[in-house]
Protein backbone atom coordinates (compact mmCIF):
# COMPACT_ATOMS: atom_id res chain seq x y z
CA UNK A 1 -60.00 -171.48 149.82
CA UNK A 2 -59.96 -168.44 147.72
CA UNK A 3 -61.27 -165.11 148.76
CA UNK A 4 -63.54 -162.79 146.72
CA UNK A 5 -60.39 -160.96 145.02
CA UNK A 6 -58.65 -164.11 143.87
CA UNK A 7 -62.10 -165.65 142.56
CA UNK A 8 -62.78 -162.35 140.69
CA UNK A 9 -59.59 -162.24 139.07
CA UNK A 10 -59.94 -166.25 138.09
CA UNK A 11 -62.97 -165.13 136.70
CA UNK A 12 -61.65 -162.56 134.31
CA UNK A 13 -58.70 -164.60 133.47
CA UNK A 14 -61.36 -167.04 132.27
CA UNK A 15 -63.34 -164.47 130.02
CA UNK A 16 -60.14 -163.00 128.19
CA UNK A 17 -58.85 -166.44 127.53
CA UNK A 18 -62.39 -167.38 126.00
CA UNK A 19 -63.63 -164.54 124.79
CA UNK A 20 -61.46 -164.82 120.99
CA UNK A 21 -63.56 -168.25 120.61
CA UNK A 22 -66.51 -167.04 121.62
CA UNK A 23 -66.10 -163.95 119.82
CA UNK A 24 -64.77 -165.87 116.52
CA UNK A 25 -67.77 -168.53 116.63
CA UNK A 26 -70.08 -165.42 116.80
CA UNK A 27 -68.92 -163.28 113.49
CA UNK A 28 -68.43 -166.54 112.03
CA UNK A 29 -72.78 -166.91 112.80
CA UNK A 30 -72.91 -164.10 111.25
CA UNK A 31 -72.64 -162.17 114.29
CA UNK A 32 -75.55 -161.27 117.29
CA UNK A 33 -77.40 -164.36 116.87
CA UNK A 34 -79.33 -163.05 114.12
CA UNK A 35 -80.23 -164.60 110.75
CA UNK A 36 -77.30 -165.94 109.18
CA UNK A 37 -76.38 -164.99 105.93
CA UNK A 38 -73.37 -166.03 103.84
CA UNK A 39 -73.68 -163.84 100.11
CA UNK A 40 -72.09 -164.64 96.91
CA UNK A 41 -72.27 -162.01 94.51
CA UNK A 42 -72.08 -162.66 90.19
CA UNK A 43 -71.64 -160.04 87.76
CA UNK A 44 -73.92 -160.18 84.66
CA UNK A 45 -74.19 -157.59 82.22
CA UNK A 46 -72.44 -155.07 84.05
CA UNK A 47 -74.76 -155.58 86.97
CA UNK A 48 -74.37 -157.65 90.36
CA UNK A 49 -76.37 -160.35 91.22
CA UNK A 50 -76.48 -161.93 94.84
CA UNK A 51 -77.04 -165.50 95.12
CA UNK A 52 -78.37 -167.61 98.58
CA UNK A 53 -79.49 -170.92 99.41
CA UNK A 54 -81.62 -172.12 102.22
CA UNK A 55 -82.02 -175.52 103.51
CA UNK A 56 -84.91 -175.09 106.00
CA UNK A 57 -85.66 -178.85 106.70
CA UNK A 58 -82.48 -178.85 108.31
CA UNK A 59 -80.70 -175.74 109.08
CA UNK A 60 -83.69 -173.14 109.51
CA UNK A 61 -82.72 -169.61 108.24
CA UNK A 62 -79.36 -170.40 108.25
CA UNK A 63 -78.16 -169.12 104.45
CA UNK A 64 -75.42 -170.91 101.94
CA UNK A 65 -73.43 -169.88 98.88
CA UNK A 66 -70.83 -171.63 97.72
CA UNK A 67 -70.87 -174.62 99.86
CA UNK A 68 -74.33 -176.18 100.48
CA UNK A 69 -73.20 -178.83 103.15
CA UNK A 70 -76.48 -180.71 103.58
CA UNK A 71 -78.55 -182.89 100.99
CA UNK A 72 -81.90 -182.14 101.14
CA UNK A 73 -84.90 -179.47 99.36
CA UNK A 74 -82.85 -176.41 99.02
CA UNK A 75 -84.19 -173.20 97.68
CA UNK A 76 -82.07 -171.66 95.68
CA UNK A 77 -82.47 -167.55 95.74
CA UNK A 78 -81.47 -165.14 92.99
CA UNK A 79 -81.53 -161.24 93.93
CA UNK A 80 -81.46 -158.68 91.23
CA UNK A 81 -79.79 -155.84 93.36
CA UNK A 82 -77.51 -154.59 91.10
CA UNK A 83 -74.54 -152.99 92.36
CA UNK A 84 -74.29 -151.40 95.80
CA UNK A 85 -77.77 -152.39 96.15
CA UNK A 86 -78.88 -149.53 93.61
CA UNK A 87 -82.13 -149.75 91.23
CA UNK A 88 -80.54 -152.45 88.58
CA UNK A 89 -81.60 -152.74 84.45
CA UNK A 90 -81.75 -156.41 85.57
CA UNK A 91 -85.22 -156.37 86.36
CA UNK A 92 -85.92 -155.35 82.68
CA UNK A 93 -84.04 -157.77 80.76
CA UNK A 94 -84.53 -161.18 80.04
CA UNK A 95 -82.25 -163.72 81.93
CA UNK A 96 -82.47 -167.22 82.22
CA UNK A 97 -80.89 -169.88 84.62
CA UNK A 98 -79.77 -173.14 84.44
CA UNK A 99 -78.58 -175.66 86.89
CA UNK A 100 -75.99 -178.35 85.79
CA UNK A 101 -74.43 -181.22 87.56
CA UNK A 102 -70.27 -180.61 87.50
CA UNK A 103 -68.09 -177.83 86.93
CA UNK A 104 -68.81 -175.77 83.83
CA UNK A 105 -71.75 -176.44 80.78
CA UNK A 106 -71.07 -179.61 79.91
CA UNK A 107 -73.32 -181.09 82.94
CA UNK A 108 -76.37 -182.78 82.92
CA UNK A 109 -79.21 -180.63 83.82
CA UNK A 110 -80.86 -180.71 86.64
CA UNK A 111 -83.32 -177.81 85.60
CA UNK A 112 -83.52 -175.30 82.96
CA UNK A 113 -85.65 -171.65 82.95
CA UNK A 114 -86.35 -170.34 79.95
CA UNK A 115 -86.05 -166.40 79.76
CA UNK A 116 -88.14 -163.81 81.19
CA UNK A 117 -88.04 -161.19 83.17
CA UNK A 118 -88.10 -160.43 87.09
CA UNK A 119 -89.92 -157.18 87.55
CA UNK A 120 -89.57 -158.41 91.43
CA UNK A 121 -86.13 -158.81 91.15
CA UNK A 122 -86.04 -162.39 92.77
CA UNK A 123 -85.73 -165.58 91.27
CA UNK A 124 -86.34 -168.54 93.27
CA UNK A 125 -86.23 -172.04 92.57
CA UNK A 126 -86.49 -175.39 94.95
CA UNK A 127 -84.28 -178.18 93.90
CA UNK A 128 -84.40 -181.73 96.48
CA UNK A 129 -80.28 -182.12 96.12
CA UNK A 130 -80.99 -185.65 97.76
CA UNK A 131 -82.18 -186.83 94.35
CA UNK A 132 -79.04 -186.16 92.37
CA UNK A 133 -76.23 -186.36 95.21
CA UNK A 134 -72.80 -184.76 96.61
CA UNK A 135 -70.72 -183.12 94.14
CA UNK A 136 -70.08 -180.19 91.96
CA UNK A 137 -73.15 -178.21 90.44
CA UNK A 138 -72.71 -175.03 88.22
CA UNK A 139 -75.30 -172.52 87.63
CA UNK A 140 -75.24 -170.53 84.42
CA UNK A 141 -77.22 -167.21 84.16
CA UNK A 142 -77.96 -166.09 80.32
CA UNK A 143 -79.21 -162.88 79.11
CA UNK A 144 -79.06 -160.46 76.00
CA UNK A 145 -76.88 -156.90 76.45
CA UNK A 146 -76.94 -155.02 73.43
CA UNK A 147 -77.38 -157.36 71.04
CA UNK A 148 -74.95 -159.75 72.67
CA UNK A 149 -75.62 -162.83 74.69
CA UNK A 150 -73.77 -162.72 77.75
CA UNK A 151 -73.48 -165.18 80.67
CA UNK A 152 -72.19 -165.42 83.78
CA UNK A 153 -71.29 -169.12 86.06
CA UNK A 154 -71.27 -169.91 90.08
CA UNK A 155 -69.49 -173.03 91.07
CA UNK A 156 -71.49 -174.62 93.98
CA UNK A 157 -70.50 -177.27 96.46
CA UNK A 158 -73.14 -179.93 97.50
CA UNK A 159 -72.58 -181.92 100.81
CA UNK A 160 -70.02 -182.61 102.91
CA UNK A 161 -71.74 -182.10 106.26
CA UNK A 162 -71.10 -179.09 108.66
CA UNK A 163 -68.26 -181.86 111.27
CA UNK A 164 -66.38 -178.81 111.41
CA UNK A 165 -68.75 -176.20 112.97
CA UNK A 166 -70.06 -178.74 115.09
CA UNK A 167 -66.55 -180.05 116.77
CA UNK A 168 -66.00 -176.25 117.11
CA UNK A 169 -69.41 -175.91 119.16
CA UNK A 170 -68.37 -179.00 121.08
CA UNK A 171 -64.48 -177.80 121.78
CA UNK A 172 -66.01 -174.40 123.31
CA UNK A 173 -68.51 -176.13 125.40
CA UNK A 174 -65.83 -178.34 126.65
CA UNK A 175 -63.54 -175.78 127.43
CA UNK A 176 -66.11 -173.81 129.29
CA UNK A 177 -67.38 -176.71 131.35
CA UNK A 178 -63.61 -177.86 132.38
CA UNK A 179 -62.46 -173.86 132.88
CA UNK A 180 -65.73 -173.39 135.27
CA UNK A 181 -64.88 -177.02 137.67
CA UNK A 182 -61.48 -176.00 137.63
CA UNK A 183 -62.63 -172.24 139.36
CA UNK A 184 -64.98 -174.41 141.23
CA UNK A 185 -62.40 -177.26 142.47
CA UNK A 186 -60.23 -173.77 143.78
CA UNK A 187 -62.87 -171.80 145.57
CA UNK A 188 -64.90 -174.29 147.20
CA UNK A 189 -63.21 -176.56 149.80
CA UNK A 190 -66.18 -179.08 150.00
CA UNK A 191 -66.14 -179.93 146.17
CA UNK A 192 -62.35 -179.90 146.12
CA UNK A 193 -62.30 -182.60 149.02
CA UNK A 194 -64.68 -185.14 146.99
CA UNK A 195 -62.24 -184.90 144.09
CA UNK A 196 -59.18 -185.22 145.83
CA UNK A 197 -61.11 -188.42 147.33
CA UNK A 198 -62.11 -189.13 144.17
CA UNK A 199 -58.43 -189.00 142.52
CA UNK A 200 -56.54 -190.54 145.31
CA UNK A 201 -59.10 -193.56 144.64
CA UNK A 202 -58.36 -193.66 140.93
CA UNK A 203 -54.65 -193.71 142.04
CA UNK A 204 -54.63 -196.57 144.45
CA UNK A 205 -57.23 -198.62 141.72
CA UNK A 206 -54.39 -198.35 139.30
């Protein structure tokens, strides 16, 4: 049976050799437990714009860009922040957006704004992904600059599923659960007798 100085230092040999996972599974949250959020940023016009997605049905707060792994409503949000989150000329001009089905303009449309302008300096728009499937979307952004049309394009994933983050969950769980019997199985004679019973069973049964 261990004493109170071999249990302690069991104890922090357990949280240094978890604490990278549980560390890395927080900043990859987003850190804290807080609101995720996962930006992608498109230049237009000299000026940034910062691009999320949502998919509340399913995944709450929790915020997409590239990769949208679940089908479902997602709203899509455009924000007119310019760079370094300064006043932007964005919020004056005229921009349109466009979602397309597959990589570059030569998609069908799934839906089409016409121009205006954003004195906000959010765009939003809900689009039920269920209806048109997994795949490759692109989303064009048009505008006017000084007498010339520019655009700008951001390739988005739809589907896929989130297996990975999941099995990640589950391998940490596991981990804990089998590092906390095993401190268990050492400190406390009682439990350790019912699974030496236990295993000399298994044993003599095979």
């Amino acid at each position: 049976m261990l004493n109170i100085k071999q249990k302690n230092r069991l104890l922090s040999i357990l949280f240094l050799a978890l604490s990278p996972v549980l560390f890395s599974t927080a900043w990859a949250d987003g850190g804290g437990g807080g609101v995720e959020t996962d930006f992608c940023r498109v230049d237009l016009a000299g000026e940034t714009i910062n691009f999320t997605a949502y998919v509340p049905q399913y995944s709450g707060p929790k915020a997409y860009c590239g990769e949208i792994p679940i089908l479902g409503k997602t709203t899509l949000v455009f924000d007119l922040q310019g760079k370094n989150f300064t006043p932007t000329m964005l919020k004056k001009m005229k921009l349109g957006f466009e979602l397309l089905k597959g990589k570059g303009d030569g998609g069908e449309a799934i839906f089409t704004k016409e121009r205006k302008t954003y004195p906000t300096g959010t765009f939003n728009e809900v689009v039920d992904f269920s209806q048109y499937g997994e795949g490759n979307y692109t989303i064009r952004i048009t505008t006017e600059h000084e007498g010339e049309e520019e655009e700008a394009h951001l390739a988005i994933v739809i589907g896929g599923g989130e297996a990975v983050a999941s099995f990640g969950n589950f391998f940490l769980i596991a981990v804990g659960v089998f590092a906390l019997g095993y401190i268990l199985y050492l400190s406390n004679a009682g439990f350790k007798e019912k699974i030496d019973k236990v295993l000399k069973k298994g044993k003599e049964a095979i």
